[in-house]
C-alpha atoms as a PDB file:
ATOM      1  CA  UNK A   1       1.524 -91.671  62.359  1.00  0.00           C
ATOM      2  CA  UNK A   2       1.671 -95.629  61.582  1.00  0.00           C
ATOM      3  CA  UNK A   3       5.502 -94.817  60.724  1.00  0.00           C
ATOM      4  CA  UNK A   4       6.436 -93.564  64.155  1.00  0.00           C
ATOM      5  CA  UNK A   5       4.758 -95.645  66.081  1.00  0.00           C
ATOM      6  CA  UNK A   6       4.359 -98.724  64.556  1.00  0.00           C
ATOM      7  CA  UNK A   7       7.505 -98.990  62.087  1.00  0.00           C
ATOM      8  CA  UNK A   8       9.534 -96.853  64.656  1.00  0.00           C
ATOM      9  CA  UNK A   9       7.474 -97.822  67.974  1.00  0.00           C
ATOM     10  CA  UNK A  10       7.705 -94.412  69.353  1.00  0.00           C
ATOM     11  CA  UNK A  11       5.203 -93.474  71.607  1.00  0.00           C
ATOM     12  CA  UNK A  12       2.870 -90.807  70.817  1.00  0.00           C
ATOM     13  CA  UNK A  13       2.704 -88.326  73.709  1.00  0.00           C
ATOM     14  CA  UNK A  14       0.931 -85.223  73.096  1.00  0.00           C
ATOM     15  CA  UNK A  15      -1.915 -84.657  70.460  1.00  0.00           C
ATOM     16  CA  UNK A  16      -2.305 -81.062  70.025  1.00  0.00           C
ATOM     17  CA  UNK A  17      -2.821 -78.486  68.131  1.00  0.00           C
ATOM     18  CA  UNK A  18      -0.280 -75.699  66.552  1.00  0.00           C
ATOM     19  CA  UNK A  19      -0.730 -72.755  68.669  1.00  0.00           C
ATOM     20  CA  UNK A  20      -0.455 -70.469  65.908  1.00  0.00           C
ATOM     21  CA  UNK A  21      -2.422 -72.081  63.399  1.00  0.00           C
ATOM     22  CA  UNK A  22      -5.420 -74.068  65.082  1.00  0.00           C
ATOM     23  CA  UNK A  23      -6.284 -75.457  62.357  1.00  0.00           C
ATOM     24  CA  UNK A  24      -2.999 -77.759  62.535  1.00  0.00           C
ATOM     25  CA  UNK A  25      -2.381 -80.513  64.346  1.00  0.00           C
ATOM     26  CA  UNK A  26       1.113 -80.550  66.457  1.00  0.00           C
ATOM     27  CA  UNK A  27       2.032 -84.029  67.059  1.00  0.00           C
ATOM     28  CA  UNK A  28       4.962 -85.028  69.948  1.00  0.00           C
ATOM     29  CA  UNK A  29       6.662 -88.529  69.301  1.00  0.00           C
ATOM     30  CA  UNK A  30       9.322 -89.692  72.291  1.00  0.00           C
ATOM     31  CA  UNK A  31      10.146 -92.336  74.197  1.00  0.00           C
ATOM     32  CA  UNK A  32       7.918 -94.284  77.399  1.00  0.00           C
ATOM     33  CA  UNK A  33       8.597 -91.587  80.018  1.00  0.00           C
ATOM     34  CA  UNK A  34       8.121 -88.283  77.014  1.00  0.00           C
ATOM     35  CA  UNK A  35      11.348 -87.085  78.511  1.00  0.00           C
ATOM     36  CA  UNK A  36      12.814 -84.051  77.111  1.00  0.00           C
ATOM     37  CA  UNK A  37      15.260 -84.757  74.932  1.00  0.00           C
ATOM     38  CA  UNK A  38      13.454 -87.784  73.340  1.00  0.00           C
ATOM     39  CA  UNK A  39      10.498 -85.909  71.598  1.00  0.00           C
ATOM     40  CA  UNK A  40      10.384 -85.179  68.014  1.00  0.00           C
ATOM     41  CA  UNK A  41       7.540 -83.356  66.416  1.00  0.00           C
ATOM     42  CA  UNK A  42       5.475 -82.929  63.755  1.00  0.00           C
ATOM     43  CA  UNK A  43       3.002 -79.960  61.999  1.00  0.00           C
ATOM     44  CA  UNK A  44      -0.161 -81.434  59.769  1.00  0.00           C
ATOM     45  CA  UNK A  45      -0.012 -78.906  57.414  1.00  0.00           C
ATOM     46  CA  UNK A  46      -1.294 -79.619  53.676  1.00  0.00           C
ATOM     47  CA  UNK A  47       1.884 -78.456  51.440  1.00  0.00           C
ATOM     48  CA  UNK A  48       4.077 -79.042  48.471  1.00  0.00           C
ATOM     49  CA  UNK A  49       7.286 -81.129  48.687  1.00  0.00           C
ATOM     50  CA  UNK A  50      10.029 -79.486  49.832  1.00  0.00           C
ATOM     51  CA  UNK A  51      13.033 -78.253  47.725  1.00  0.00           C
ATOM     52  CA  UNK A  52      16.308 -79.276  49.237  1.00  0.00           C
ATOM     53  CA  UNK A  53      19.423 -77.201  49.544  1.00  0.00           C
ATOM     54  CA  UNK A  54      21.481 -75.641  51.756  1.00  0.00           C
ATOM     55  CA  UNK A  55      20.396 -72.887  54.849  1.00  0.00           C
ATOM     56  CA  UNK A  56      18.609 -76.151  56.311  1.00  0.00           C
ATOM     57  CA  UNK A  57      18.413 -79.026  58.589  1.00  0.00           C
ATOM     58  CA  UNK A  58      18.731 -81.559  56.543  1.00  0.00           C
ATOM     59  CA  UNK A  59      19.057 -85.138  58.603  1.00  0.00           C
ATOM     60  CA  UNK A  60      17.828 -86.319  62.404  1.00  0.00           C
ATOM     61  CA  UNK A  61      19.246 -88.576  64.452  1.00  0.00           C
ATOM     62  CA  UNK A  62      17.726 -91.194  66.890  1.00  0.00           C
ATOM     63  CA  UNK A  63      19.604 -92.701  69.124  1.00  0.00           C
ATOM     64  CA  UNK A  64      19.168 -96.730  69.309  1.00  0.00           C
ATOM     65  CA  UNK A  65      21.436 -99.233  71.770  1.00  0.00           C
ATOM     66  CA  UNK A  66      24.752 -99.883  69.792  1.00  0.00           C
ATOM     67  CA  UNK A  67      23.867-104.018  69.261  1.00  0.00           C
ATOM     68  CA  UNK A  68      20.085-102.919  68.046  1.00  0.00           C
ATOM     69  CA  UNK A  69      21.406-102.184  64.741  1.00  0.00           C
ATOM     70  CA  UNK A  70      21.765-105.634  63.232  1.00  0.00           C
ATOM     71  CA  UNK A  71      17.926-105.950  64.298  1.00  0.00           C
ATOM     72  CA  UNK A  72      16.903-102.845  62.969  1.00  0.00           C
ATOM     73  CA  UNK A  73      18.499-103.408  59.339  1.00  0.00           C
ATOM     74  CA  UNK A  74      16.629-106.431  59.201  1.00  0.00           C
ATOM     75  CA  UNK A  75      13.220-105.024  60.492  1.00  0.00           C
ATOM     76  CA  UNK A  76      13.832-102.094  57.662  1.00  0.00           C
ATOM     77  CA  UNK A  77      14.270-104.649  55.508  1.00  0.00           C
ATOM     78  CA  UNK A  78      11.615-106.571  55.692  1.00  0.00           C
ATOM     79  CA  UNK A  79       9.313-103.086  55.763  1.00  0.00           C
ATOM     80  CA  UNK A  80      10.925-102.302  52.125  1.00  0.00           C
ATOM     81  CA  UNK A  81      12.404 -99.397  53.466  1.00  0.00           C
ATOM     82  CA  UNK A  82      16.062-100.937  53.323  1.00  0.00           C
ATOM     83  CA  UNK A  83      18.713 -98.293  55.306  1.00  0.00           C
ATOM     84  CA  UNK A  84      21.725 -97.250  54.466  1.00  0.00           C
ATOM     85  CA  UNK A  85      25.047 -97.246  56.362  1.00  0.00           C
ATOM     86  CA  UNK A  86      26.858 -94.588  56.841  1.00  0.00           C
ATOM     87  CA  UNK A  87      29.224 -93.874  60.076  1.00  0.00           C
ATOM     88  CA  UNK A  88      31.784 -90.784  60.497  1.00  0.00           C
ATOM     89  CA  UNK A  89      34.371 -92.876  62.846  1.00  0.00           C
ATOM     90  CA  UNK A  90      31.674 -91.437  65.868  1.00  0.00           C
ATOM     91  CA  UNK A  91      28.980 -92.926  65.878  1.00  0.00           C
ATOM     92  CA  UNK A  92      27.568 -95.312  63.670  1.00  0.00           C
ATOM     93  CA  UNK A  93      24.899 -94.437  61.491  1.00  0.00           C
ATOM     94  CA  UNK A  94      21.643 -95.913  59.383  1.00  0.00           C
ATOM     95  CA  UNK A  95      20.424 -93.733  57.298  1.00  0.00           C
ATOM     96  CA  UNK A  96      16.383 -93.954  57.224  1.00  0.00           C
ATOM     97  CA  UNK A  97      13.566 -92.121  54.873  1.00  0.00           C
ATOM     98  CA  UNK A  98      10.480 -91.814  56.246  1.00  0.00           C
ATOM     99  CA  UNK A  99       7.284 -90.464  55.167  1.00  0.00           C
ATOM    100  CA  UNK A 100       7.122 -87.577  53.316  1.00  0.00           C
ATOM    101  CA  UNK A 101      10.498 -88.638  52.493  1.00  0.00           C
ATOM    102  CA  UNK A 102      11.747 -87.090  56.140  1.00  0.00           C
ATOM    103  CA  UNK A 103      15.777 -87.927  56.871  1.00  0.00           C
ATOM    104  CA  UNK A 104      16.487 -89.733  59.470  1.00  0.00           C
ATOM    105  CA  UNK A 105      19.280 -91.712  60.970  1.00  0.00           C
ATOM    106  CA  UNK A 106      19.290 -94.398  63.816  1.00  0.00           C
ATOM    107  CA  UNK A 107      22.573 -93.578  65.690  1.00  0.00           C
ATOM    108  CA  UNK A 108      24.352 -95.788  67.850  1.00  0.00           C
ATOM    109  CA  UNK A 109      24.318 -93.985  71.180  1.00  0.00           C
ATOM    110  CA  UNK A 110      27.524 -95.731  72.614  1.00  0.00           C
ATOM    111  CA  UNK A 111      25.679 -97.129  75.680  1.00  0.00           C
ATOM    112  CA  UNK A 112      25.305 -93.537  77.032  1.00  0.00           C
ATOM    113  CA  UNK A 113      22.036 -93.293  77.060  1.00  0.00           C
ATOM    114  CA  UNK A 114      18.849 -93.785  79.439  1.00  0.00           C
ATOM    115  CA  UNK A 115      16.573 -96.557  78.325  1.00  0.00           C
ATOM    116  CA  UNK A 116      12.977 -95.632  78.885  1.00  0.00           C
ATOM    117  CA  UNK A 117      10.846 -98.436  77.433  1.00  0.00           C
ATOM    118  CA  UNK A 118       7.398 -97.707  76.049  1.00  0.00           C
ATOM    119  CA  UNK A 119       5.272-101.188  76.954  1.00  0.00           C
ATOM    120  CA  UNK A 120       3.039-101.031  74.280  1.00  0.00           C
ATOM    121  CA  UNK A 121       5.677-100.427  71.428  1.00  0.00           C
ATOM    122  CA  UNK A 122       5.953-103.028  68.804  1.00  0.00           C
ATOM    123  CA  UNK A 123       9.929-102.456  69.358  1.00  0.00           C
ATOM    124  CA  UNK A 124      10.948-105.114  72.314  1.00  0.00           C
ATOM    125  CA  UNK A 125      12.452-102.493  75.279  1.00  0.00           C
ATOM    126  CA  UNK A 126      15.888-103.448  74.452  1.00  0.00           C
ATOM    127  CA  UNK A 127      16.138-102.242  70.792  1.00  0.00           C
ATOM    128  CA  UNK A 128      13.501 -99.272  71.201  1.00  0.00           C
ATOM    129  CA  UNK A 129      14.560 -95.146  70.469  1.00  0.00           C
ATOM    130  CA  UNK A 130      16.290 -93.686  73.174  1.00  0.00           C
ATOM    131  CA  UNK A 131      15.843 -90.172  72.413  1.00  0.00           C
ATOM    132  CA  UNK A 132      17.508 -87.893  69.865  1.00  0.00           C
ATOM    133  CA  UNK A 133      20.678 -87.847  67.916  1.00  0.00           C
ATOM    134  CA  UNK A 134      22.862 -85.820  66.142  1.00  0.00           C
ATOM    135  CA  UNK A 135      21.324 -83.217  63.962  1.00  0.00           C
ATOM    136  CA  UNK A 136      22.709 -82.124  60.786  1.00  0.00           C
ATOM    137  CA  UNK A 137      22.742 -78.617  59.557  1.00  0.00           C
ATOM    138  CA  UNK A 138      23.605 -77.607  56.115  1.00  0.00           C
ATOM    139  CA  UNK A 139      25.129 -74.092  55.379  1.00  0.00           C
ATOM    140  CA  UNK A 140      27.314 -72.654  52.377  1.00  0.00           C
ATOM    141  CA  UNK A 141      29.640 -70.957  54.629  1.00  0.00           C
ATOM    142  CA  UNK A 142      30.661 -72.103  58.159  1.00  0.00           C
ATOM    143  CA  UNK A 143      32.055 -68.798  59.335  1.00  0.00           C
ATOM    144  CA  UNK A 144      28.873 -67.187  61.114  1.00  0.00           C
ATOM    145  CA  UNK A 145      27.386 -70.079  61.694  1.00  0.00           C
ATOM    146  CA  UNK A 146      30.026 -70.976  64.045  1.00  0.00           C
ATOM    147  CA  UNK A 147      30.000 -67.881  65.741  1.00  0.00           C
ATOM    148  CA  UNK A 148      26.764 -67.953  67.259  1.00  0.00           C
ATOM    149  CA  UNK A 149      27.318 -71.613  67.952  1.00  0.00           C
ATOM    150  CA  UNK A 150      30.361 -71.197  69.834  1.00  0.00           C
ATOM    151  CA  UNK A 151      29.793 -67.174  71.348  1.00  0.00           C
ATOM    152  CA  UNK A 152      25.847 -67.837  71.669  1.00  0.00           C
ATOM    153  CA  UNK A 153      24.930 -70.762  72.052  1.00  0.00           C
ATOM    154  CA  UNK A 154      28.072 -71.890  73.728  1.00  0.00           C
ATOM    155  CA  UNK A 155      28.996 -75.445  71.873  1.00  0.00           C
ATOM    156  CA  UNK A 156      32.906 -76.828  71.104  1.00  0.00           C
ATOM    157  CA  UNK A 157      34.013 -77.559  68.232  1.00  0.00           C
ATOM    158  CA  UNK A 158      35.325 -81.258  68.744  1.00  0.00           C
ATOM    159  CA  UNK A 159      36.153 -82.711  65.145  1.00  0.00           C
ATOM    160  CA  UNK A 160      35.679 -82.911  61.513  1.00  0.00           C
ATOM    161  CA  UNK A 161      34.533 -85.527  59.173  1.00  0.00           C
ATOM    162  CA  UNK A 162      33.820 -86.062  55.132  1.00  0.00           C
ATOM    163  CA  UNK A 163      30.214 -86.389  54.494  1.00  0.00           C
ATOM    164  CA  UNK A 164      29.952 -89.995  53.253  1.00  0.00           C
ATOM    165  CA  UNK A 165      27.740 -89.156  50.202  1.00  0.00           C
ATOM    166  CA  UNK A 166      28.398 -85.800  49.028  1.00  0.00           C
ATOM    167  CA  UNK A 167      32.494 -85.666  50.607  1.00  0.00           C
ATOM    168  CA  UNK A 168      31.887 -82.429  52.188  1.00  0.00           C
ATOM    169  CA  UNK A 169      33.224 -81.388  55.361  1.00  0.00           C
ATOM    170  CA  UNK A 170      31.262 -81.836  58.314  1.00  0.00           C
ATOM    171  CA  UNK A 171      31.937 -80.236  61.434  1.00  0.00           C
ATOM    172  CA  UNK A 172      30.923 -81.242  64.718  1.00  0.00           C
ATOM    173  CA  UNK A 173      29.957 -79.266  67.902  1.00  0.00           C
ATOM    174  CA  UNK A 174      28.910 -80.581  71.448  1.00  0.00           C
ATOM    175  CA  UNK A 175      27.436 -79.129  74.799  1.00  0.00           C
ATOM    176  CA  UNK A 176      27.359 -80.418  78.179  1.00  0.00           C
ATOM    177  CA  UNK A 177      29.102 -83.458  78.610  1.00  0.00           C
ATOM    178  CA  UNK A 178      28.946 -84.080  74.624  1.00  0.00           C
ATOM    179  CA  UNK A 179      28.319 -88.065  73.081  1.00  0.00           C
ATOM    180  CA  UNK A 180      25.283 -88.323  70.563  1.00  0.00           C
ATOM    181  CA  UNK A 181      22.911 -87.077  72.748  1.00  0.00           C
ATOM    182  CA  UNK A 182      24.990 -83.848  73.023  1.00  0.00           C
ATOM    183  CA  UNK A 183      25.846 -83.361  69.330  1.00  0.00           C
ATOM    184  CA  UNK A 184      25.488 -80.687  66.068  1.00  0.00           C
ATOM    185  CA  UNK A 185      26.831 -81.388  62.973  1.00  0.00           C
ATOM    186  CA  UNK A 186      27.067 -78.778  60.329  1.00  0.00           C
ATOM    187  CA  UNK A 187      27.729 -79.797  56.766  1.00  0.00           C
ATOM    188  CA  UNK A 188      29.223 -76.932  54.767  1.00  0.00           C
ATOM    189  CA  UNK A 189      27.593 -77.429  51.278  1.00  0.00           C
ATOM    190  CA  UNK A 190      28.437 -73.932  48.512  1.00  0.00           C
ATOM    191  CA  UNK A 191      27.536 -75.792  45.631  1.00  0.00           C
ATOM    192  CA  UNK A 192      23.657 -76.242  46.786  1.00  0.00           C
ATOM    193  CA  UNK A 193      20.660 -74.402  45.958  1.00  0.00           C
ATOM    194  CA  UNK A 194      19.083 -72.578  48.944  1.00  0.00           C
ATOM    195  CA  UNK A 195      16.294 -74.645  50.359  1.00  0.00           C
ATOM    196  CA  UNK A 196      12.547 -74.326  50.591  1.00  0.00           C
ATOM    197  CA  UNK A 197      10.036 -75.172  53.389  1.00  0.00           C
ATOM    198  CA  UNK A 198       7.540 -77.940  52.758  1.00  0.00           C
ATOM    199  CA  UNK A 199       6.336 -81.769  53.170  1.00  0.00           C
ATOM    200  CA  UNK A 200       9.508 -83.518  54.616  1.00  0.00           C
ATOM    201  CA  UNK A 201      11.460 -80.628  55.836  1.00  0.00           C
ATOM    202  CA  UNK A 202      12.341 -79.974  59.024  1.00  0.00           C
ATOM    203  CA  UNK A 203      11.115 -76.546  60.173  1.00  0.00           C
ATOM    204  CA  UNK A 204      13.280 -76.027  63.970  1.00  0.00           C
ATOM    205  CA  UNK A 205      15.564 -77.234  65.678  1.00  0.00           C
ATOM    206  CA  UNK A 206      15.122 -77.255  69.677  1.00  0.00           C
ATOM    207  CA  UNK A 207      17.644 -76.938  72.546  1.00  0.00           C
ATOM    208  CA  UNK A 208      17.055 -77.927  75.866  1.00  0.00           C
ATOM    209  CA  UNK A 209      17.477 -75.209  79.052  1.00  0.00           C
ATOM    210  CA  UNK A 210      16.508 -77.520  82.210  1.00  0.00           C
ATOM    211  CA  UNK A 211      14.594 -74.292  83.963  1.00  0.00           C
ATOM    212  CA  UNK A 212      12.953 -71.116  84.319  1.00  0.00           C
ATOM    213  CA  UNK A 213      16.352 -69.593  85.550  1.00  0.00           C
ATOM    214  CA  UNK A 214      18.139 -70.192  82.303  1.00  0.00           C
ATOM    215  CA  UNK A 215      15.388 -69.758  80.221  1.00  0.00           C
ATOM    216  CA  UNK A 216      15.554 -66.267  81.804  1.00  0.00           C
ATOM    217  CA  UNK A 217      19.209 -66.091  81.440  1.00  0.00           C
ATOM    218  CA  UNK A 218      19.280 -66.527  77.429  1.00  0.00           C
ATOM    219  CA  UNK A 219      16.042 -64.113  77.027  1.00  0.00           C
ATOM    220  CA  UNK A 220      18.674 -61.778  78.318  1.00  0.00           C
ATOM    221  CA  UNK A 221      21.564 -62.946  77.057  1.00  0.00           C
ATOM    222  CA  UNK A 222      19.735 -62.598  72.983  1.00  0.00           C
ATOM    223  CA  UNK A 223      18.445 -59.132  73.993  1.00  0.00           C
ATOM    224  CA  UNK A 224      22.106 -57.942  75.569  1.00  0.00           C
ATOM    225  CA  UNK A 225      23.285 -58.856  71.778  1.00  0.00           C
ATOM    226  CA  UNK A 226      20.888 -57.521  69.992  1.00  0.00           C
ATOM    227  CA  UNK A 227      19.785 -60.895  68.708  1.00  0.00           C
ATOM    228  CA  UNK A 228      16.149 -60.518  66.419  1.00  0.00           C
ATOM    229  CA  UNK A 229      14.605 -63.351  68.497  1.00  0.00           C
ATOM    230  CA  UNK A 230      10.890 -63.916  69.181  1.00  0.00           C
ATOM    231  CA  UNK A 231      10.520 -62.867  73.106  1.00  0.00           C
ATOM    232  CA  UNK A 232       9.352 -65.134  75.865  1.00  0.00           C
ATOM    233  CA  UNK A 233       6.703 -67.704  74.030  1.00  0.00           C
ATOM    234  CA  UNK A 234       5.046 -70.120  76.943  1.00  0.00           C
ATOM    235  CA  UNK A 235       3.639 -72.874  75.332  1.00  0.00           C
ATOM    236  CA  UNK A 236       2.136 -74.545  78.474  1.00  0.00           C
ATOM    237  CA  UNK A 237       4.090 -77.394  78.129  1.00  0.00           C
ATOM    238  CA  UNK A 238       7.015 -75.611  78.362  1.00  0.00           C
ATOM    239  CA  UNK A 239       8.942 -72.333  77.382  1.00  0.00           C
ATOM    240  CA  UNK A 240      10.160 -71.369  74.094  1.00  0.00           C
ATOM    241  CA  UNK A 241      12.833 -68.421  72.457  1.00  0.00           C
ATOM    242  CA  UNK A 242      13.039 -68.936  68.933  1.00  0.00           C
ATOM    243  CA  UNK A 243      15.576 -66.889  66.702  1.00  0.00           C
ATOM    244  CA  UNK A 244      17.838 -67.689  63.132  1.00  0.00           C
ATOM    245  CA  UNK A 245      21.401 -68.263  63.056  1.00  0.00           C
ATOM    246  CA  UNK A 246      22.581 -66.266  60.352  1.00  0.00           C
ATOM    247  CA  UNK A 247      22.236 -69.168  57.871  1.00  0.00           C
ATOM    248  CA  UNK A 248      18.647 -68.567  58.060  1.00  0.00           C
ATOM    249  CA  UNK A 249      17.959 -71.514  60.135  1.00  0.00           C
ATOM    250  CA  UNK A 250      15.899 -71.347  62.724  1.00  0.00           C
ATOM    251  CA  UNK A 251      16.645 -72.137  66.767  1.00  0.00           C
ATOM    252  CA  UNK A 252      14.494 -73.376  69.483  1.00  0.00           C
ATOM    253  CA  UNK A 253      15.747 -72.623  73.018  1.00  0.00           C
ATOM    254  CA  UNK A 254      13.301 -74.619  74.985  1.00  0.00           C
ATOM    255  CA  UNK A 255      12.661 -75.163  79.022  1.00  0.00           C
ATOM    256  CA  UNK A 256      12.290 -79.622  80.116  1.00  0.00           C
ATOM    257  CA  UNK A 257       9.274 -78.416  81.994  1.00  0.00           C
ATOM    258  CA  UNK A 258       6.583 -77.944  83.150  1.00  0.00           C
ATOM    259  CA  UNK A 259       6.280 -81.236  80.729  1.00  0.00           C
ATOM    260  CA  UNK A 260       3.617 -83.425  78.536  1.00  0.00           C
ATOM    261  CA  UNK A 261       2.298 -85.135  81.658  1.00  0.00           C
ATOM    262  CA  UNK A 262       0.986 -81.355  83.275  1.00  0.00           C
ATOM    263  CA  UNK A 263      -2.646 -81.779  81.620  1.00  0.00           C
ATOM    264  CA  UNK A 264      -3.079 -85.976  81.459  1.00  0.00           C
ATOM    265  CA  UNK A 265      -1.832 -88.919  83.309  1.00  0.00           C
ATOM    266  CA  UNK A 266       1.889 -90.522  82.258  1.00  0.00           C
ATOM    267  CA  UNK A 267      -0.210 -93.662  80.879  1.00  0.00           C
ATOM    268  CA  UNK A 268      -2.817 -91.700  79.096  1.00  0.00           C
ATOM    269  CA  UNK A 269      -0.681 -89.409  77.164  1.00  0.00           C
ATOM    270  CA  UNK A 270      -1.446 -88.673  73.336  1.00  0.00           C
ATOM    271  CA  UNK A 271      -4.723 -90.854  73.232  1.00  0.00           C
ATOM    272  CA  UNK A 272      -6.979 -87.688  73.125  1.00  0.00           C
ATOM    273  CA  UNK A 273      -7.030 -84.108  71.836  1.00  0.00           C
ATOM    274  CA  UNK A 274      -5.057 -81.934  74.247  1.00  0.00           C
ATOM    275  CA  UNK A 275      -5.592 -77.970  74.566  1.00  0.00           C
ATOM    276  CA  UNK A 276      -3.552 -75.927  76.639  1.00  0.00           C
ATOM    277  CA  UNK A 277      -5.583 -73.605  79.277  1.00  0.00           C
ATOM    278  CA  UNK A 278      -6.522 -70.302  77.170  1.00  0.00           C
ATOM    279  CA  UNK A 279      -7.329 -72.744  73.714  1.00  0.00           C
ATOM    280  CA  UNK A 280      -9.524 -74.647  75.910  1.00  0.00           C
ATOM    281  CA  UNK A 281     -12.308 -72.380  75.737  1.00  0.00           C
ATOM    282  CA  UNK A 282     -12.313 -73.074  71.599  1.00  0.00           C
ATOM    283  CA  UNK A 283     -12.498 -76.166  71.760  1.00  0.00           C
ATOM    284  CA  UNK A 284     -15.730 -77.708  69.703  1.00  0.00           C
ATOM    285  CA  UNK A 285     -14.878 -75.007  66.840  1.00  0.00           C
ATOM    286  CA  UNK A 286     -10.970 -76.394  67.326  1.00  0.00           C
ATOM    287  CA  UNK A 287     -12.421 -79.854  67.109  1.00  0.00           C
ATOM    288  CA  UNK A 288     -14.561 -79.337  63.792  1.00  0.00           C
ATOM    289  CA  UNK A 289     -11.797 -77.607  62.019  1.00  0.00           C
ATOM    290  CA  UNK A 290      -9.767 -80.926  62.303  1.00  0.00           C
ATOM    291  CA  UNK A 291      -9.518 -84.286  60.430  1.00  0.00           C
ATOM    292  CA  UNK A 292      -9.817 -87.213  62.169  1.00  0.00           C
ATOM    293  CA  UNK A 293      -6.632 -88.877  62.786  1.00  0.00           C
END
């Protein structure tokens, strides 16, 4: 937690639990306002490292104002946690491990993006996360991939680039009006073992649909292709379809609303345990099942 919002100064804005596993805490992390779009997540789950490879998500971008970076190297720096630079022409990139030995990357954002200051970061406003990045997928083949991206899910393919470390080609997709906000980068990597789930992974990626009416729309639009997917899943905070591209990763669609701020006030977020309605009930046996955080 001290990473994210001290090191990182996001703002913590919903403690909860995993609905499927109680016994788990599900932690939000976005910016001042938790808009969608900003929040990235975490499971408490005891577990082995993870084993990288391909058929994963394998880096995260957060998007910082483009003259932050100078400030940020330094503050990395001086936290022993030096980054390192990497760019593919669009945008610039600093590469960032964080606990658990998590991927990250603060992205220049290109002065597209909203500023929502959190006043009690340790960040000043000006250099603070915007939201999220580019993420990276890896695959060994890009051929289905790209089909669901571009039939499905509806992205464009916009350019290539050669990963800076490992010189493969990256390919990069965008939806609504695109920038790093907008972004999915897919690194097609053969020569890599096939990945394993645990500590530092990432286990979903989400995409945002801004309402009930489109969230509607793709539940239809998986089940008129005969997608597997998982049905209609309302998580009180908002509405989830999860199903796997046929690299085995897996997909998020996800609705903005009805938002964090539906149970607790905007400047009380995160500072207690939050259940949704039909957990509520289970709440002292929730409560002793959980460490302290």
């Amino acid at each position: 937690m001290k990473f994210y919002s001290q090191m990182l100064g996001m703002r913590l804005v919903k403690k909860t639990v995993n609905q499927d596993d109680v016994t788990a805490y599900h932690l939000f992390y976005a910016n001042g306002e938790a808009r969608p779009g900003t929040d990235l997540t975490f499971f408490d789950w005891p577990a082995p490292r993870e084993k990288r490879g391909t058929h994963s998500i394998i880096r995260t971008g957060l998007r910082v104002a483009g003259g932050s970076m100078p400030w940020w190297k330094e503050r990395l720096t001086q936290a022993a946690a030096p980054p390192r630079h990497r760019h593919d022409r669009r945008p610039r990139h600093v590469g960032v491990r964080g606990p658990g030995r998590q991927r990250l990357a603060l992205i220049d954002d290109g002065g597209r993006g909203e500023a929502r200051a959190w006043a009690k970061s340790p960040v000043p406003a000006e250099h603070q996360i915007r939201g999220l990045g580019p993420i990276t997928l890896s695959v060994p083949q890009l051929r289905s991939t790209d089909v669901i991206l571009r039939d499905v899910m509806e992205l464009r393919k916009v350019r290539e680039y050669g990963h800076p470390e490992t010189k493969d080609i990256v390919h990069v997709y965008e939806m609504g009006n695109g920038g790093p906000a907008a972004e999915l980068h897919v690194a097609v990597q053969p020569g890599l073992p096939i990945a394993e789930q645990g500590a530092g992974a990432v286990h979903h990626v989400a995409f945002r649909t801004p309402d009930d009416a489109q969230y509607d729309a793709w539940a239809k639009k998986l089940a008129d292709m005969k997608i597997p997917n998982s049905g209609k899943v309302h998580r009180y905070y908002f509405r989830s379809l999860y199903f796997r591209e046929p690299n085995g990763i897996l997909f998020e669609i996800a609705t903005d609303g009805p938002g964090f701020a539906t149970d607790e006030p905007m400047e009380k977020l995160g500072e207690k345990l939050a259940l949704p309605p039909f957990l509520e009930p289970r709440r002292s046996e929730i409560e002793a099942g959980l460490k302290p955080l």
